[in-house]
PDB file of N, CA and C in Angstrom:
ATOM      1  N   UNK A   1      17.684  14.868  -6.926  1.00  0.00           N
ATOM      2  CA  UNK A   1      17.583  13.606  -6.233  1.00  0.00           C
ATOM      3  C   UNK A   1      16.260  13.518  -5.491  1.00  0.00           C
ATOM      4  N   UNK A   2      15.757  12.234  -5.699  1.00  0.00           N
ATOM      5  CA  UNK A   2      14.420  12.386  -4.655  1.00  0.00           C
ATOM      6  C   UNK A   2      14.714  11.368  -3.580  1.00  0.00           C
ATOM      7  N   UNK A   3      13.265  10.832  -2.878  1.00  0.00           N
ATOM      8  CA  UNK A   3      13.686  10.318  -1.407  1.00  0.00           C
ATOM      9  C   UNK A   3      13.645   8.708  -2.046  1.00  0.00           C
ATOM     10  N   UNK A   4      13.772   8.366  -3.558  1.00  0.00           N
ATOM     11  CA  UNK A   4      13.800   6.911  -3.719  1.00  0.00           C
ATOM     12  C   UNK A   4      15.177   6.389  -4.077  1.00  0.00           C
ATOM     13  N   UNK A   5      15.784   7.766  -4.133  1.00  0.00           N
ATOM     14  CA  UNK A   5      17.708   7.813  -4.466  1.00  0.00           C
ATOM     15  C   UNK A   5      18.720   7.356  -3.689  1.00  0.00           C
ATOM     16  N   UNK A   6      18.156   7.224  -2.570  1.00  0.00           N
ATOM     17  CA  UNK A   6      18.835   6.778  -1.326  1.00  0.00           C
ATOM     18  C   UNK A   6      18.718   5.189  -1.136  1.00  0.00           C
ATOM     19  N   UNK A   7      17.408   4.900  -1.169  1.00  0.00           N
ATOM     20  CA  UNK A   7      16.931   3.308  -1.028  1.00  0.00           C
ATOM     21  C   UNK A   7      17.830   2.972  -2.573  1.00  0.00           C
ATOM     22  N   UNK A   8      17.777   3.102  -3.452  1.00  0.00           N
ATOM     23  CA  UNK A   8      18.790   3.026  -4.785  1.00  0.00           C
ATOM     24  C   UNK A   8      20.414   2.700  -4.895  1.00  0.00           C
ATOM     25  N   UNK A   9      20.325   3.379  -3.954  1.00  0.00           N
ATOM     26  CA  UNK A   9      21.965   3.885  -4.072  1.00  0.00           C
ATOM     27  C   UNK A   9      22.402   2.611  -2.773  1.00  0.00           C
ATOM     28  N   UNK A  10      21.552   2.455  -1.842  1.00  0.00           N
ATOM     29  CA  UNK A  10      22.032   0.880  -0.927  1.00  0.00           C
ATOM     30  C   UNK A  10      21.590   0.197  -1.331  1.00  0.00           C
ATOM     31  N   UNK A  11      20.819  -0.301  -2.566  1.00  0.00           N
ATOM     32  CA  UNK A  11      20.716  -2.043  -3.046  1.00  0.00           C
ATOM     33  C   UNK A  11      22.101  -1.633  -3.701  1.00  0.00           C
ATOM     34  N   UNK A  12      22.940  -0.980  -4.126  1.00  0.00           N
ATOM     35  CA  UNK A  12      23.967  -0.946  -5.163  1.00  0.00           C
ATOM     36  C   UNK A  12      25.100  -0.941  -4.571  1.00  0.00           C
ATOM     37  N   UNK A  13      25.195  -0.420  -3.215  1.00  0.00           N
ATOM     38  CA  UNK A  13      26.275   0.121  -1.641  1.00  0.00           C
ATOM     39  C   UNK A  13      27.242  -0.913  -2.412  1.00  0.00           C
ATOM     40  N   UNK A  14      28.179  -0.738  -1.488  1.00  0.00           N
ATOM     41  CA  UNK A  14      29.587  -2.012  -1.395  1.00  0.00           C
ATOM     42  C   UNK A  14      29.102  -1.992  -0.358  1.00  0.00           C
ATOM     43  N   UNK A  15      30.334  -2.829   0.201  1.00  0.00           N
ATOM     44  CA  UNK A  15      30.436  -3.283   1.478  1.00  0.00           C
ATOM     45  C   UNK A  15      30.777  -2.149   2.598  1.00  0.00           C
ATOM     46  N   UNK A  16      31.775  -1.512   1.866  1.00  0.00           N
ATOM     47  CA  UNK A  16      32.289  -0.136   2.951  1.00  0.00           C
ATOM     48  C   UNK A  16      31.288   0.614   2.777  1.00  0.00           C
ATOM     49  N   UNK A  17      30.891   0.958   1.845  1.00  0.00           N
ATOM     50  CA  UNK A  17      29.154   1.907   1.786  1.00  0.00           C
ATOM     51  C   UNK A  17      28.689   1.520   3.019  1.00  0.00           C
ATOM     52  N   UNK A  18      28.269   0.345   2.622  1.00  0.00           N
ATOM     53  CA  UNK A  18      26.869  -0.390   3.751  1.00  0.00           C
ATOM     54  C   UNK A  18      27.440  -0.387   5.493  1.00  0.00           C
ATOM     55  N   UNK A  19      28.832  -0.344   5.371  1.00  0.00           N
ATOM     56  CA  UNK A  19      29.755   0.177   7.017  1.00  0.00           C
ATOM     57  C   UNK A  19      29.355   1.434   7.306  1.00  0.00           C
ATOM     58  N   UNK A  20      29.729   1.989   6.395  1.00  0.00           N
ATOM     59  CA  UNK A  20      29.307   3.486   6.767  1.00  0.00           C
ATOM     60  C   UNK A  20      27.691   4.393   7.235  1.00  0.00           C
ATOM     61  N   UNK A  21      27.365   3.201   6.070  1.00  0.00           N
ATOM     62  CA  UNK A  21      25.861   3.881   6.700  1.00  0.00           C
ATOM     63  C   UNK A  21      25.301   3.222   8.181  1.00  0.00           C
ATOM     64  N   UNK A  22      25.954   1.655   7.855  1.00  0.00           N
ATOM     65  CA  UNK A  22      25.497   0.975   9.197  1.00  0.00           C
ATOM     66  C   UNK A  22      25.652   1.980  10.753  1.00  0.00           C
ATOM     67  N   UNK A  23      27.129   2.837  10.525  1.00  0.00           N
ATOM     68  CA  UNK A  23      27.635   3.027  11.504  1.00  0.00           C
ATOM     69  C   UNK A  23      26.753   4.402  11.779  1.00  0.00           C
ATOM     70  N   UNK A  24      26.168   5.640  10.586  1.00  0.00           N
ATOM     71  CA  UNK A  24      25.301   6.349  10.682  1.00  0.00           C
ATOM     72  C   UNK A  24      24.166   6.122  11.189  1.00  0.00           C
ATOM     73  N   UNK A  25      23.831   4.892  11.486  1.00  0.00           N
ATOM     74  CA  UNK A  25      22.526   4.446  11.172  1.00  0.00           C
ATOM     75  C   UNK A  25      22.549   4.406  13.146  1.00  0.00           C
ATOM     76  N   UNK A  26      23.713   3.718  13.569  1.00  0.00           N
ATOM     77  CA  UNK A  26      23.825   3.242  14.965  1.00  0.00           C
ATOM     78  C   UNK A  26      23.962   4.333  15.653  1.00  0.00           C
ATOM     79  N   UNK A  27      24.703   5.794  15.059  1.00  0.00           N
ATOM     80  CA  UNK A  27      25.191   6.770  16.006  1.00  0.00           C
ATOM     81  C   UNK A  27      23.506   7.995  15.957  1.00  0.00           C
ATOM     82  N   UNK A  28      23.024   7.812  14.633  1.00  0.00           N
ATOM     83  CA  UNK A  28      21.824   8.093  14.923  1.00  0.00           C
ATOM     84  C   UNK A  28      20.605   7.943  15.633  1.00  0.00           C
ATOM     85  N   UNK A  29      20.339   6.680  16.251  1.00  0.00           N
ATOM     86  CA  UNK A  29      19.870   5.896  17.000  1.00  0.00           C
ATOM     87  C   UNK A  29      19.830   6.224  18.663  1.00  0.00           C
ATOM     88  N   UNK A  30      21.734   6.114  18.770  1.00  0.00           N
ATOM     89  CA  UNK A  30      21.728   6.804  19.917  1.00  0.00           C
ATOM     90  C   UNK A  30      21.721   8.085  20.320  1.00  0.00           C
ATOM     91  N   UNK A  31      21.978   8.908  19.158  1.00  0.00           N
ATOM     92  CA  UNK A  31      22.093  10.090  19.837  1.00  0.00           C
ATOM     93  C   UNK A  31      20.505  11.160  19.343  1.00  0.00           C
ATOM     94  N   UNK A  32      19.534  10.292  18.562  1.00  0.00           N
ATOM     95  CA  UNK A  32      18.108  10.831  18.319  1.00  0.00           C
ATOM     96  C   UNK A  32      18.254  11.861  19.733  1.00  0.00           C
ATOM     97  N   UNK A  33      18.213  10.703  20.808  1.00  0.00           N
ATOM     98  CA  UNK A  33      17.203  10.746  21.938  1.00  0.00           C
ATOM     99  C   UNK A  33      17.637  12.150  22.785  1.00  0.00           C
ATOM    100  N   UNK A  34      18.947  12.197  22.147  1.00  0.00           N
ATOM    101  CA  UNK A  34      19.783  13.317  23.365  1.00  0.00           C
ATOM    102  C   UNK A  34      19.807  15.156  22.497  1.00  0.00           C
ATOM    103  N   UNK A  35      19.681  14.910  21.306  1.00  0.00           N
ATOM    104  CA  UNK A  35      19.638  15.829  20.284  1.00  0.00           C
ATOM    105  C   UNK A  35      18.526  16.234  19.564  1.00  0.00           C
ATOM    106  N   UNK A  36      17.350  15.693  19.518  1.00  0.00           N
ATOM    107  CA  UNK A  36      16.432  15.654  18.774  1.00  0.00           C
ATOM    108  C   UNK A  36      15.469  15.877  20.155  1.00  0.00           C
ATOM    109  N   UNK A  37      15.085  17.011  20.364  1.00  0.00           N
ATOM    110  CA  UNK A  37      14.073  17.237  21.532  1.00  0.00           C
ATOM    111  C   UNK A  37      13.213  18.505  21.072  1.00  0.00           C
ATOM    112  N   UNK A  38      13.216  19.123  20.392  1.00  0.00           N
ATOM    113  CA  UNK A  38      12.265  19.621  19.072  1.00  0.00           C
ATOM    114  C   UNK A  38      11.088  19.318  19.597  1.00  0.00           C
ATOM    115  N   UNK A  39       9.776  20.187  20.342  1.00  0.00           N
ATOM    116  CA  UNK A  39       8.366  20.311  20.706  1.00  0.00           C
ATOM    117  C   UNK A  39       7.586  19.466  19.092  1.00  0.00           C
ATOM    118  N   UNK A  40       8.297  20.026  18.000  1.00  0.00           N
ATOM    119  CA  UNK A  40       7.171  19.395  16.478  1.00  0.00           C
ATOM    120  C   UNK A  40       7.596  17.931  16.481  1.00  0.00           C
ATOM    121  N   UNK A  41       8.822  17.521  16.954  1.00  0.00           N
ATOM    122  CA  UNK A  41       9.210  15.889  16.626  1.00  0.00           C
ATOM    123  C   UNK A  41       9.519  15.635  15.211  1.00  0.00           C
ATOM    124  N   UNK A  42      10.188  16.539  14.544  1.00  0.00           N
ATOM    125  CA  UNK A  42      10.008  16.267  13.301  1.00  0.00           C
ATOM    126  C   UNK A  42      10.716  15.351  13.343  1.00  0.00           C
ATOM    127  N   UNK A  43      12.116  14.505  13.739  1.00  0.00           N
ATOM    128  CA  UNK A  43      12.340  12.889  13.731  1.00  0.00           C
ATOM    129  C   UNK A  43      11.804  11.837  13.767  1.00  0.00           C
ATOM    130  N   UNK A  44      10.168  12.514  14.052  1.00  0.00           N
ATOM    131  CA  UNK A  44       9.231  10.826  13.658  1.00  0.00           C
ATOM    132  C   UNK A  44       7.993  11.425  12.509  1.00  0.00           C
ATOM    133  N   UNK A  45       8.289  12.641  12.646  1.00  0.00           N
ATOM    134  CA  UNK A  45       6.971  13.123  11.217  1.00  0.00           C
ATOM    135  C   UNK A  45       7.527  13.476   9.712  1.00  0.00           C
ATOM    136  N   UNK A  46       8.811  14.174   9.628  1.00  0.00           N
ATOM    137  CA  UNK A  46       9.802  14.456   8.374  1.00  0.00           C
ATOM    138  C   UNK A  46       9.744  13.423   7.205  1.00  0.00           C
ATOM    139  N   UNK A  47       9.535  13.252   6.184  1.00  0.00           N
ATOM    140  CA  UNK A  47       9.469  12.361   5.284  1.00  0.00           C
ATOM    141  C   UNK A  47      10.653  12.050   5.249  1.00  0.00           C
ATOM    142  N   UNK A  48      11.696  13.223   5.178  1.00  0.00           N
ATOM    143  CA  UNK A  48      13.441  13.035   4.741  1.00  0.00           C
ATOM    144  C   UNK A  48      13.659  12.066   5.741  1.00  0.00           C
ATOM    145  N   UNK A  49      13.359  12.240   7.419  1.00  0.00           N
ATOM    146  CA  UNK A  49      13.809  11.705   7.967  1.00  0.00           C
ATOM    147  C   UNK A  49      13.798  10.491   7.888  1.00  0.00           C
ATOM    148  N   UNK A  50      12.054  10.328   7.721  1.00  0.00           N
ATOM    149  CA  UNK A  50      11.884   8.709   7.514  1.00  0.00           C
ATOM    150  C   UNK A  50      12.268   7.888   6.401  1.00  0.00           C
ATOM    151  N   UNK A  51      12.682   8.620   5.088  1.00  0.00           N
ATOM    152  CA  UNK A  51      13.288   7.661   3.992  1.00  0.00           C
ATOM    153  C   UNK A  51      14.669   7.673   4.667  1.00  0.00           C
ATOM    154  N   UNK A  52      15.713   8.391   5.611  1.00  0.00           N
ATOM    155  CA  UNK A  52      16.756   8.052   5.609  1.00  0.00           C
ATOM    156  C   UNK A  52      16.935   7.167   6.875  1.00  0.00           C
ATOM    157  N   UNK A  53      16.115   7.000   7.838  1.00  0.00           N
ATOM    158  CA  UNK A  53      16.583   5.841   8.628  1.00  0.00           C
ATOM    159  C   UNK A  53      15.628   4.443   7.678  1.00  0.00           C
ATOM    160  N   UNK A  54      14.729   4.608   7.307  1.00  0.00           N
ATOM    161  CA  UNK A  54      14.478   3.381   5.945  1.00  0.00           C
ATOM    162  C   UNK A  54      15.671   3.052   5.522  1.00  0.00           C
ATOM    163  N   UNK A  55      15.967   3.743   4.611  1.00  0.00           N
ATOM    164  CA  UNK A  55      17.348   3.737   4.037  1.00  0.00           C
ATOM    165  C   UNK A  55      18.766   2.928   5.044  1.00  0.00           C
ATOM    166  N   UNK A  56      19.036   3.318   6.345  1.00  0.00           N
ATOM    167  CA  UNK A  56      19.602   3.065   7.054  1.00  0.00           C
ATOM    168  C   UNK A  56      19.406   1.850   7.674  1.00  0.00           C
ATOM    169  N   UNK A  57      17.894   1.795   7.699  1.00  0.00           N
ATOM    170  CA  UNK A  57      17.815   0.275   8.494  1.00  0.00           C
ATOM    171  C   UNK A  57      18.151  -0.748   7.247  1.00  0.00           C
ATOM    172  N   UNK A  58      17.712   0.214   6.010  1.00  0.00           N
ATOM    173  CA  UNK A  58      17.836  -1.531   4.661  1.00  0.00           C
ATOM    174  C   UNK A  58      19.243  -1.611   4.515  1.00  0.00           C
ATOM    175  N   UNK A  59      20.041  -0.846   4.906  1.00  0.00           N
ATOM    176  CA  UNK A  59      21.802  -1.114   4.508  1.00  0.00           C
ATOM    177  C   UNK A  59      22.176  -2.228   5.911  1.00  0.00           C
ATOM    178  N   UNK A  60      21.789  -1.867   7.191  1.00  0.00           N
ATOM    179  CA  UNK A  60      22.176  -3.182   7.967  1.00  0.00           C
ATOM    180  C   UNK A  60      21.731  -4.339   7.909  1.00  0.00           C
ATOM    181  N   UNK A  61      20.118  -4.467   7.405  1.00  0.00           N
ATOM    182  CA  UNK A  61      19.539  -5.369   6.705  1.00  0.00           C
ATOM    183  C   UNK A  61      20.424  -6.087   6.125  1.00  0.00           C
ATOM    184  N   UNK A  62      20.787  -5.504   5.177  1.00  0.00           N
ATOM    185  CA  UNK A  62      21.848  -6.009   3.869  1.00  0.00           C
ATOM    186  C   UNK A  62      23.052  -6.338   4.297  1.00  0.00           C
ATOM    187  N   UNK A  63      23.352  -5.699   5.386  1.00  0.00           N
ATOM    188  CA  UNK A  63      24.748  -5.847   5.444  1.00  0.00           C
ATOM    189  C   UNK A  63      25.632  -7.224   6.354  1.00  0.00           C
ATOM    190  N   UNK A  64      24.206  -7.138   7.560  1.00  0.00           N
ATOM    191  CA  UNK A  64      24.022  -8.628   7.746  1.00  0.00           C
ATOM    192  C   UNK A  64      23.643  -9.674   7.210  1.00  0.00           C
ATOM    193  N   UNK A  65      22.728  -9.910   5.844  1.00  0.00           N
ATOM    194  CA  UNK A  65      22.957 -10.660   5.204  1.00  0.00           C
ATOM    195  C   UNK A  65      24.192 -11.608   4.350  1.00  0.00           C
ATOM    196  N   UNK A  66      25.411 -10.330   4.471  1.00  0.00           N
ATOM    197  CA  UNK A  66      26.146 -10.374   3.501  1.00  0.00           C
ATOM    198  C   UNK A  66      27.000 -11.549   4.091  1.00  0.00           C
TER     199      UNK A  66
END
């Protein structure tokens, strides 16, 4: 799998998909700030990281569209 499998796999989501990630997407958000304190920051430099909140932000994207 690469990091374009993810953006893939939410244009295709259902609806409960796109809940689920929405809800990953929100608990990640809040709890970055309290868990993620790492001197390198890799939560804003990680490629993984950044295709999966991409990923995360395009499923609420979507999901509010719906």
């Amino acid at each position: 799998m690469g990091l374009q499998d993810i953006n893939n796999f939410v244009q295709t989501a259902n609806e409960d998909q796109l809940k689920a990630f929405g809800f990953l997407g929100q608990w990640m958000a809040e709890n970055t700030p309290k868990y993620c304190t790492c001197a390198s920051k890799c939560s804003q430099n990680c490629e993984l990281v950044k295709a999966l909140g991409g990923a995360l932000q395009a499923a609420g994207q979507k999901l509010q569209g719906q």
